[in-house]
C-alpha atoms as a PDB file:
ATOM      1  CA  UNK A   1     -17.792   0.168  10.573  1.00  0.00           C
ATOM      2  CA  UNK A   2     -20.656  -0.302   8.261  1.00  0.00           C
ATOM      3  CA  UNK A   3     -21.133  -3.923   7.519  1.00  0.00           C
ATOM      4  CA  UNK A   4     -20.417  -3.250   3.785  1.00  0.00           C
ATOM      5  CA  UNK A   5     -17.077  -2.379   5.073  1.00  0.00           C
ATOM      6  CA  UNK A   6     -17.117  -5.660   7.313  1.00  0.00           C
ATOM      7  CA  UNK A   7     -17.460  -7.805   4.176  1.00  0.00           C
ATOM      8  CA  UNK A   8     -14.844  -5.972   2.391  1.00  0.00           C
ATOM      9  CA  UNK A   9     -12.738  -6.567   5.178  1.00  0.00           C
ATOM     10  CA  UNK A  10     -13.351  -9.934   5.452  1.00  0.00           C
ATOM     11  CA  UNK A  11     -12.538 -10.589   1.712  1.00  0.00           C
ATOM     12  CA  UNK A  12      -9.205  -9.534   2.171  1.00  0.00           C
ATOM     13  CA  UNK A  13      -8.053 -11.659   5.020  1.00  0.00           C
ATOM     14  CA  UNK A  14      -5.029 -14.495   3.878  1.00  0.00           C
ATOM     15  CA  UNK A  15      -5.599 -13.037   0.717  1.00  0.00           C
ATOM     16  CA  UNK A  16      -3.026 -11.370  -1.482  1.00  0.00           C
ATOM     17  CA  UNK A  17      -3.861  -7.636  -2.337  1.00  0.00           C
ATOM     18  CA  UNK A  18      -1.382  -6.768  -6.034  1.00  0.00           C
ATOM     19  CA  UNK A  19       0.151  -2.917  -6.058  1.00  0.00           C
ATOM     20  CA  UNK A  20      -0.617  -1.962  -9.765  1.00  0.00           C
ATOM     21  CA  UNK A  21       1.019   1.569 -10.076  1.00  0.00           C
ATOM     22  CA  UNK A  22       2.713   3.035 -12.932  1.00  0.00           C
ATOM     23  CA  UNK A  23       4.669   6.348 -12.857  1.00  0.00           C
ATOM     24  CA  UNK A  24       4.653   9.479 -16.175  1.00  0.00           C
ATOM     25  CA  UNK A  25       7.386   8.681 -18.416  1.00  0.00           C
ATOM     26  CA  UNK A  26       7.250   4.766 -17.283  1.00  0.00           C
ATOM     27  CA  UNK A  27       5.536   3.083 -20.740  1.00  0.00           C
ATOM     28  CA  UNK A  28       2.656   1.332 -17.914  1.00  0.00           C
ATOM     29  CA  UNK A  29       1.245   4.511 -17.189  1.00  0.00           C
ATOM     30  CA  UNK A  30      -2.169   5.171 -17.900  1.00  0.00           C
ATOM     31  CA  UNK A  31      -5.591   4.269 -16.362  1.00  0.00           C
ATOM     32  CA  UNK A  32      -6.568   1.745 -19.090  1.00  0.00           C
ATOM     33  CA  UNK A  33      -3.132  -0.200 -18.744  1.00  0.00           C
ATOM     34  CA  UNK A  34      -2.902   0.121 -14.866  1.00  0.00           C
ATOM     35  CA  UNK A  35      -7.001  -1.831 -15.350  1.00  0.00           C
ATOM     36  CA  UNK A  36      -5.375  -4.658 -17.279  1.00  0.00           C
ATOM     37  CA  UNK A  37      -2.851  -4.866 -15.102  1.00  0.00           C
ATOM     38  CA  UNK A  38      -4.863  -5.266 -12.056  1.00  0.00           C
ATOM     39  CA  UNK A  39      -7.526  -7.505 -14.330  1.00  0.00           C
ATOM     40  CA  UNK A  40      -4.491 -10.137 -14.906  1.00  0.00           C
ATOM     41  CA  UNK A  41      -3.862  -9.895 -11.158  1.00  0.00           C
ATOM     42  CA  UNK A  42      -7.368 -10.897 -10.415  1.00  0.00           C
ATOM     43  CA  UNK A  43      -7.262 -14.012 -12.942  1.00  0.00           C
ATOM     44  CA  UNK A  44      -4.406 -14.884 -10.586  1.00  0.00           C
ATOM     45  CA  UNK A  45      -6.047 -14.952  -7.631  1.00  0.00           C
ATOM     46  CA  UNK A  46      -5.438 -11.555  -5.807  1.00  0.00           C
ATOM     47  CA  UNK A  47      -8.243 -10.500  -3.484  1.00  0.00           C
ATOM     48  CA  UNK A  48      -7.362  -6.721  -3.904  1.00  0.00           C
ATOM     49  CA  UNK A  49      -5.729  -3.676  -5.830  1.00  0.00           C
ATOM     50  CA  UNK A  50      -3.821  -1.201  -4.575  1.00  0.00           C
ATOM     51  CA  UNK A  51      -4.023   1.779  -7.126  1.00  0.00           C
ATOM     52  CA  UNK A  52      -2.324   5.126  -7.269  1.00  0.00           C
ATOM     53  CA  UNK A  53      -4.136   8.207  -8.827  1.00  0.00           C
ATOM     54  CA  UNK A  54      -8.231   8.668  -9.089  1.00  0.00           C
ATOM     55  CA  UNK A  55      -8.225   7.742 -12.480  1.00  0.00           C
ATOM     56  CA  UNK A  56      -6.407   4.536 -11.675  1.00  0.00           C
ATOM     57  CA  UNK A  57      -8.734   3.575  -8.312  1.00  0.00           C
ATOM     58  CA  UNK A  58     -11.767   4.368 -10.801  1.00  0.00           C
ATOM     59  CA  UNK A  59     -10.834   2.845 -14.003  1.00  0.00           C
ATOM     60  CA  UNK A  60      -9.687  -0.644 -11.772  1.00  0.00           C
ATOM     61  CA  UNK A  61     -12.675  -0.596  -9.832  1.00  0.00           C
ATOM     62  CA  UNK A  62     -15.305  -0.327 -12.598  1.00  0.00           C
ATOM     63  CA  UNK A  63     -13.313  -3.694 -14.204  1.00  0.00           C
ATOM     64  CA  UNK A  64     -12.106  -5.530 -11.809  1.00  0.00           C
ATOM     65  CA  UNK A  65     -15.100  -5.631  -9.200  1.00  0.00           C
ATOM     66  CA  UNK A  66     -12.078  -6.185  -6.625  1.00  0.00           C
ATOM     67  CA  UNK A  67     -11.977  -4.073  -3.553  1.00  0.00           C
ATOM     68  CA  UNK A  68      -9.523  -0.954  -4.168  1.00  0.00           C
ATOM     69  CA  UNK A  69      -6.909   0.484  -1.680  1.00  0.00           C
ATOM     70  CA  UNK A  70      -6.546   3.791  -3.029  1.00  0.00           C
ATOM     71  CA  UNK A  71      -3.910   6.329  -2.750  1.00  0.00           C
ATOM     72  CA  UNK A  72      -2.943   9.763  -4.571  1.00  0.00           C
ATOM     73  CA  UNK A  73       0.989   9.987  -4.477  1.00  0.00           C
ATOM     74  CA  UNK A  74       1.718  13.643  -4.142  1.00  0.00           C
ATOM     75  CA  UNK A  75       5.121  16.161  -3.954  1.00  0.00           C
ATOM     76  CA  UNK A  76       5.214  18.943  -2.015  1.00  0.00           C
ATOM     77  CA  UNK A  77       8.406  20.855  -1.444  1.00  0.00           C
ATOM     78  CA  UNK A  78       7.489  21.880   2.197  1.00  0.00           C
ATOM     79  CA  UNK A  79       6.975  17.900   3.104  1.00  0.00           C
ATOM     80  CA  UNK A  80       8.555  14.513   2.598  1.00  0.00           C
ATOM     81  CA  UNK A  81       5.256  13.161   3.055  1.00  0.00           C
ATOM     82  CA  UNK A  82       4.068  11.828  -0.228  1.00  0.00           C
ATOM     83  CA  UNK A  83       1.345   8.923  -0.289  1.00  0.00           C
ATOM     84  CA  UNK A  84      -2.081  10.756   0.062  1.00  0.00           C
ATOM     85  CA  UNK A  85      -0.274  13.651   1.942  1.00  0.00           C
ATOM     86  CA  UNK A  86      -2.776  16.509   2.151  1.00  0.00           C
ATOM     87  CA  UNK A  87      -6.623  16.218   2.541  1.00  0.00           C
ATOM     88  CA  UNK A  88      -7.031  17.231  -1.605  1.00  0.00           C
ATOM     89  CA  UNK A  89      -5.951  13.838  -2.265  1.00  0.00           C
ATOM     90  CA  UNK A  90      -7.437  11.779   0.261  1.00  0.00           C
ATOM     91  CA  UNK A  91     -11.007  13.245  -0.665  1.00  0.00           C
ATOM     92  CA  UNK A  92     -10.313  12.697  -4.749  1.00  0.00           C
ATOM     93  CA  UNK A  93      -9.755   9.154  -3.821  1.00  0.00           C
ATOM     94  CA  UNK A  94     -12.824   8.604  -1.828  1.00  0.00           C
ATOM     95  CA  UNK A  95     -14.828  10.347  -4.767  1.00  0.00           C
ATOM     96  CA  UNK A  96     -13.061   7.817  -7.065  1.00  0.00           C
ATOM     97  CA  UNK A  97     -14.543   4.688  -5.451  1.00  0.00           C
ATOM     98  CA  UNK A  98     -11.933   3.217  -3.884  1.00  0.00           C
ATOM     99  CA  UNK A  99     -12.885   1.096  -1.027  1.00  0.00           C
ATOM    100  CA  UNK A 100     -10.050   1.732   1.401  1.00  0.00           C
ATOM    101  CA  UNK A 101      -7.819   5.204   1.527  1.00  0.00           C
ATOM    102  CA  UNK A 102      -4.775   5.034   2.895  1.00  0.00           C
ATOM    103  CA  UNK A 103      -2.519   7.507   3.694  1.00  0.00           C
ATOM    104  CA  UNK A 104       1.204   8.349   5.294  1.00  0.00           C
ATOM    105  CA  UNK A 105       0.304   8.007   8.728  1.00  0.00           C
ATOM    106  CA  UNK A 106       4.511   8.515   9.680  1.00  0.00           C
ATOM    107  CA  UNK A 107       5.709  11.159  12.308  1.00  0.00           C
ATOM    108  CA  UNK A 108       6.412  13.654   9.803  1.00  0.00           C
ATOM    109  CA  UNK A 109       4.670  16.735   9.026  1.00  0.00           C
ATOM    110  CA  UNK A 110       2.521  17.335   6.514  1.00  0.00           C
ATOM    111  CA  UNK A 111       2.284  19.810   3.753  1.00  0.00           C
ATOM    112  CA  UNK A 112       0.748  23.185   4.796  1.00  0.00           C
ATOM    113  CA  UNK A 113       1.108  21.528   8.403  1.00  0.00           C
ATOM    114  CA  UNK A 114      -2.041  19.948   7.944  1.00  0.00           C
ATOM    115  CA  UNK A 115      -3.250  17.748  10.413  1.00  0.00           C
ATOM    116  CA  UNK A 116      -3.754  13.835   9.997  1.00  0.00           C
ATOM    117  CA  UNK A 117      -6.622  14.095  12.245  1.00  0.00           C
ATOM    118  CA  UNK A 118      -8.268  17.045  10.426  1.00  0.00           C
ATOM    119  CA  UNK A 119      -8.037  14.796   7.615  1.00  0.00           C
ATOM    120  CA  UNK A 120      -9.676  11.999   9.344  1.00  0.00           C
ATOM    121  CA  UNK A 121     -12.599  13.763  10.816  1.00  0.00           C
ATOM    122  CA  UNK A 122     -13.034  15.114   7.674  1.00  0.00           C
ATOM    123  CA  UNK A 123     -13.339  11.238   5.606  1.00  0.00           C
ATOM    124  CA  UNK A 124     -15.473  10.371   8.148  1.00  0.00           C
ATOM    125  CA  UNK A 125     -18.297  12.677   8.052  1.00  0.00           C
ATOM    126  CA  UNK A 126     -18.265  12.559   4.102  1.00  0.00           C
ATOM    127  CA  UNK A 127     -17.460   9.159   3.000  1.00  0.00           C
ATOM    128  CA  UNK A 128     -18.062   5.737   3.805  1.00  0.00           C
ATOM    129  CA  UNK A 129     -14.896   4.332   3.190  1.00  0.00           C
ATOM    130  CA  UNK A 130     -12.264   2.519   5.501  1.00  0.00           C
ATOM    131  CA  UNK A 131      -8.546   4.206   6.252  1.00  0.00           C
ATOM    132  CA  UNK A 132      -5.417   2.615   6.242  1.00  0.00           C
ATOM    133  CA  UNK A 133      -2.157   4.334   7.658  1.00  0.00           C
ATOM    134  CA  UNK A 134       0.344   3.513   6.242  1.00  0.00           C
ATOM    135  CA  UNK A 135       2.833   3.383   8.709  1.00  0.00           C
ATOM    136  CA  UNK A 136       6.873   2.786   9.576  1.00  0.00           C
ATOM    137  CA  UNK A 137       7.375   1.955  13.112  1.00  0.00           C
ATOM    138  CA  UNK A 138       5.003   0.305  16.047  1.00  0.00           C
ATOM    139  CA  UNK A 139       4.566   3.673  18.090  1.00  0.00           C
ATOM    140  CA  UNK A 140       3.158   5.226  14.415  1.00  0.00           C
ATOM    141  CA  UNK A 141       0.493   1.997  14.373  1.00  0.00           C
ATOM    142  CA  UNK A 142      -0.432   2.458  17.579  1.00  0.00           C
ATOM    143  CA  UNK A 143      -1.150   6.074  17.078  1.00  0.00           C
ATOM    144  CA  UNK A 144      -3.231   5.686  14.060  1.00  0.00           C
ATOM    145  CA  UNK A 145      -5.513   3.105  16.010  1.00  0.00           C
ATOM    146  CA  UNK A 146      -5.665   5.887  18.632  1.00  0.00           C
ATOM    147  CA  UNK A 147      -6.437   8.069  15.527  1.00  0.00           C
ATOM    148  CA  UNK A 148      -9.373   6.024  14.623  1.00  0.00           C
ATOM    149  CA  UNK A 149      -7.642   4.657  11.226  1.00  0.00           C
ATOM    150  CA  UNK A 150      -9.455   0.844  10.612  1.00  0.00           C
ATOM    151  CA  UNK A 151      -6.145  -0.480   9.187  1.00  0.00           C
ATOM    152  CA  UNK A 152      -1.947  -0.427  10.041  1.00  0.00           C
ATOM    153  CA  UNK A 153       0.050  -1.380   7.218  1.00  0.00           C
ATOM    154  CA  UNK A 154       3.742  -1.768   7.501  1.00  0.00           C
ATOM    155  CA  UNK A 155       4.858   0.308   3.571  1.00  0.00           C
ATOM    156  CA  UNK A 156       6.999   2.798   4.943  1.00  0.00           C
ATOM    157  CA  UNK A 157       8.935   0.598   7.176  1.00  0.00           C
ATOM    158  CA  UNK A 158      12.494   1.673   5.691  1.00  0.00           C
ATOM    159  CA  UNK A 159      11.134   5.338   3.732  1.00  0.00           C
ATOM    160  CA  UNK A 160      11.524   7.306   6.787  1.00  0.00           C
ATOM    161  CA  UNK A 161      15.080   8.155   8.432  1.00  0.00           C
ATOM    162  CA  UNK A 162      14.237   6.916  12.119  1.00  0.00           C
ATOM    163  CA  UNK A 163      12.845   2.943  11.086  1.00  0.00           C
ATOM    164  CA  UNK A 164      14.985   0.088  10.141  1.00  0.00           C
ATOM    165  CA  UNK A 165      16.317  -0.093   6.006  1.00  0.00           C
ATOM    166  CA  UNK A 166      15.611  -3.219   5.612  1.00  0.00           C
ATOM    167  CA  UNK A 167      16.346  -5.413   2.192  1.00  0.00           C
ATOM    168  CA  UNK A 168      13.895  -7.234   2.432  1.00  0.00           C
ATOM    169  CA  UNK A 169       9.976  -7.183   4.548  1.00  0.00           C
ATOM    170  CA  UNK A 170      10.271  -5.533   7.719  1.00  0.00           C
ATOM    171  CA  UNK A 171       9.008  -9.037   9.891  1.00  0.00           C
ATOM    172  CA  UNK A 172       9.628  -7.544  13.030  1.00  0.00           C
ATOM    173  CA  UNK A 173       7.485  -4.868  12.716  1.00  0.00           C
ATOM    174  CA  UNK A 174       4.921  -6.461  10.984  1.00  0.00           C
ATOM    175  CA  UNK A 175       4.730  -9.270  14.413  1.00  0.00           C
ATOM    176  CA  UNK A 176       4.876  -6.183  17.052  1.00  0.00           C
ATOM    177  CA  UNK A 177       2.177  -4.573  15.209  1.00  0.00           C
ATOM    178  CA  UNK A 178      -0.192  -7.509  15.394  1.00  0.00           C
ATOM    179  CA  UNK A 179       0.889  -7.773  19.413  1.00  0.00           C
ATOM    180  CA  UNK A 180       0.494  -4.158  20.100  1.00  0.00           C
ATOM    181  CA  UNK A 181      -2.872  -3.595  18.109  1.00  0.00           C
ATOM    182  CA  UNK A 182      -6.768  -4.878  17.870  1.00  0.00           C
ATOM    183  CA  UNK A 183      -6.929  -3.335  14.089  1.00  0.00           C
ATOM    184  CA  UNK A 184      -5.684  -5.615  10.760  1.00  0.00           C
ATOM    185  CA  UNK A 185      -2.247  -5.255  10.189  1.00  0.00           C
ATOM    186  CA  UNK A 186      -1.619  -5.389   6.323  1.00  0.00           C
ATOM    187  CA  UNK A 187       2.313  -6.290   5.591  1.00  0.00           C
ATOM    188  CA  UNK A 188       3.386  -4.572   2.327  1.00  0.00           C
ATOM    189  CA  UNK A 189       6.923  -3.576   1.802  1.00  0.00           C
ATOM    190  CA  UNK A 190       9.179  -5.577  -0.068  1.00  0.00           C
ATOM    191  CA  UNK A 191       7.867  -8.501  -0.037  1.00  0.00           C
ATOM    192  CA  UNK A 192       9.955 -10.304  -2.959  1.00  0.00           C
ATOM    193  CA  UNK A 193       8.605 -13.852  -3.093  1.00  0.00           C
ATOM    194  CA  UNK A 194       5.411 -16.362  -1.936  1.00  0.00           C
ATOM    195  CA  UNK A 195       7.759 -17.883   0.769  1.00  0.00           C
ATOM    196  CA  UNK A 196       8.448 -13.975   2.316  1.00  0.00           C
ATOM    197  CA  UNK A 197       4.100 -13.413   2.077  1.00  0.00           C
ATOM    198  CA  UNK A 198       3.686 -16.527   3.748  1.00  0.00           C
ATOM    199  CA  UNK A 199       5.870 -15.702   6.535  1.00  0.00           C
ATOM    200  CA  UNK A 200       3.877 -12.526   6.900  1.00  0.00           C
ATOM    201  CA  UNK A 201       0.854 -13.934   7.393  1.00  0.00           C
ATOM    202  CA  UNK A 202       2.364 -16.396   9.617  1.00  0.00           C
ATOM    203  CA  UNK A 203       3.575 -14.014  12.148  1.00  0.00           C
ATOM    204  CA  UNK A 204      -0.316 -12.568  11.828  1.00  0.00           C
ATOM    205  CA  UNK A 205      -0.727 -10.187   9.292  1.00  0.00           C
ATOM    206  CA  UNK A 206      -4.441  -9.863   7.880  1.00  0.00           C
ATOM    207  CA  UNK A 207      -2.956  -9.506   4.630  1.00  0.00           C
ATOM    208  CA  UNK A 208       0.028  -9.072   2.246  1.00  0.00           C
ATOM    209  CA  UNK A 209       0.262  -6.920  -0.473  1.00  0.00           C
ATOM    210  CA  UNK A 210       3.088  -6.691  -2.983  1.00  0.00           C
ATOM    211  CA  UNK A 211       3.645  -4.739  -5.984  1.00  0.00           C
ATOM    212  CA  UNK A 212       6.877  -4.508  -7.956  1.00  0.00           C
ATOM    213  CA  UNK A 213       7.584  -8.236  -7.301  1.00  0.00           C
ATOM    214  CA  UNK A 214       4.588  -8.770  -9.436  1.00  0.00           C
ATOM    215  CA  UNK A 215       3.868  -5.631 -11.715  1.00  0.00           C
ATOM    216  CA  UNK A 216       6.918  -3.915 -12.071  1.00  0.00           C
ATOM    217  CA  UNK A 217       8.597  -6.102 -15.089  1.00  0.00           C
ATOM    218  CA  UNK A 218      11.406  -3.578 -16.052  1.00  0.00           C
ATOM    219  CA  UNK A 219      12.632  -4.019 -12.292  1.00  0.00           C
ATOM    220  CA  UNK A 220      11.764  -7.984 -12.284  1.00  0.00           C
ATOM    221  CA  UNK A 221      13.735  -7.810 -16.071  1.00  0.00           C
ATOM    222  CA  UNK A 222      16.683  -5.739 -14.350  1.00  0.00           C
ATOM    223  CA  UNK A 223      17.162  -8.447 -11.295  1.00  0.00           C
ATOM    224  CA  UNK A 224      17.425 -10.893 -13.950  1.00  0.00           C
ATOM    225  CA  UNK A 225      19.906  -8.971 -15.809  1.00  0.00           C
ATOM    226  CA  UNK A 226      22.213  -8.363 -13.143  1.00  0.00           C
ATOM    227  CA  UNK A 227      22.304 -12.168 -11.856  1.00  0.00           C
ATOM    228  CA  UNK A 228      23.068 -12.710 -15.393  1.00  0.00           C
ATOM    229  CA  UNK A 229      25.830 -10.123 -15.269  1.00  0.00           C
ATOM    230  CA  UNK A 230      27.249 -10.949 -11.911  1.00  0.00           C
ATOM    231  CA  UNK A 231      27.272 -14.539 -12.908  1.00  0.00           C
ATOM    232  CA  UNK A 232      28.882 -13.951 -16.612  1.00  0.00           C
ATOM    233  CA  UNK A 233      31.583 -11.728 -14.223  1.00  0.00           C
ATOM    234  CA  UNK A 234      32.196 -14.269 -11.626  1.00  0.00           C
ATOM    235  CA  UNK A 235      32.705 -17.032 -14.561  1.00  0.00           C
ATOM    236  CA  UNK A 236      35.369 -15.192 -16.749  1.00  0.00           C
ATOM    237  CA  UNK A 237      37.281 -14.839 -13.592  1.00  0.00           C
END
């Protein structure tokens, strides 16, 4: 690892990385919004972005100065694999100037069978950026590190039929990673509240990231909603 990618690395740690994705048809969307987004996460003290798209990872980047964890969410119809899935997207990411790629590093195949460590060999010899695999069990982290990946992080903990569905962060996993592994372990996941990202980096992750806790406000406006609902219902009987 270059040492430019040793003092990125070292930036992150404790820190709190913000998710700032938006989806088409969801009134966020859009490059310019996604930027303020991830600008008002930065006046609160996150240490990194996590952005979805190129035009996202490039528009945050240029504004924000933060470090980037980029991904390209992608469907495919021959794969369930979906966050940076096929080597297309993992290179359009690197070319956007994100500082980290990550991408579904799961048991599952990918579209086109495609191998993960085509892709990797691949990102290696062309850019000089860091990989994350995203990951949803302890044999898939330990893999990855076998892979050569420079990061584990715990998102799909609960997104693939054979881990644990978890309401809340996936704790366990995020503590057996940290045992089983000499690589950060990032915690992301469902992480709902500060007391949940402390006790992330408590059990040793190298850093938490959370999005729709934060930058999802029709979800955060629908919990609220509901309590207010379930409480109104609860009252009246």
């Amino acid at each position: 690892m270059s040492v430019h990618n040793m003092d990125i690395l070292s930036s992150l740690k404790g820190g709190l990385v913000v998710s700032c994705q938006a989806y088409p048809g969801e009134i966020l969307f859009g490059a310019d919004v996604m930027a303020r987004m991830a600008l008002t996460a930065k006046a609160g003290g996150a240490v990194g972005i996590r952005a979805n798209t190129p035009e996202d990872v490039a528009e945050i980047k240029s504004r924000t100065g933060l470090p980037v964890i980029g991904i390209w969410k992608a469907s495919y119809s021959d794969s369930s694999v979906y966050i940076t899935p096929t080597l297309k997207e993992a290179e359009a990411i690197a070319q956007a100037g994100a500082d980290i790629v990550a991408l579904d590093a799961t048991n599952r195949e990918r579209p086109g069978q495609e191998r993960l460590t085509d892709i990797i060999r691949v990102l290696r010899s062309k850019y000089e950026v860091m990989l994350m695999a995203d990951v949803s069990t302890v044999q898939e982290g330990i893999e990855a590190e076998r892979m050569g990946f420079d990061i584990v992080s715990t998102t799909l903990s609960g997104y693939t039929p054979y881990s644990p569905n978890h309401a809340g962060p996936d704790m366990e996993l995020v503590g057996e990673l940290v045992k089983a592994l000499s690589i950060p372990v990032f915690a992301e996941g469902r992480i709902q509240t500060p007391e949940e990202a402390s006790e992330c980096l408590h059990r040793g992750a190298y850093t938490v990231v959370v999005g729709s806790a934060i930058t999802r406000p029709e979800l955060i406006t629908r919990k609220f909603v509901e309590g207010i609902r379930q409480s109104a219902v609860s009252q009246s009987g």
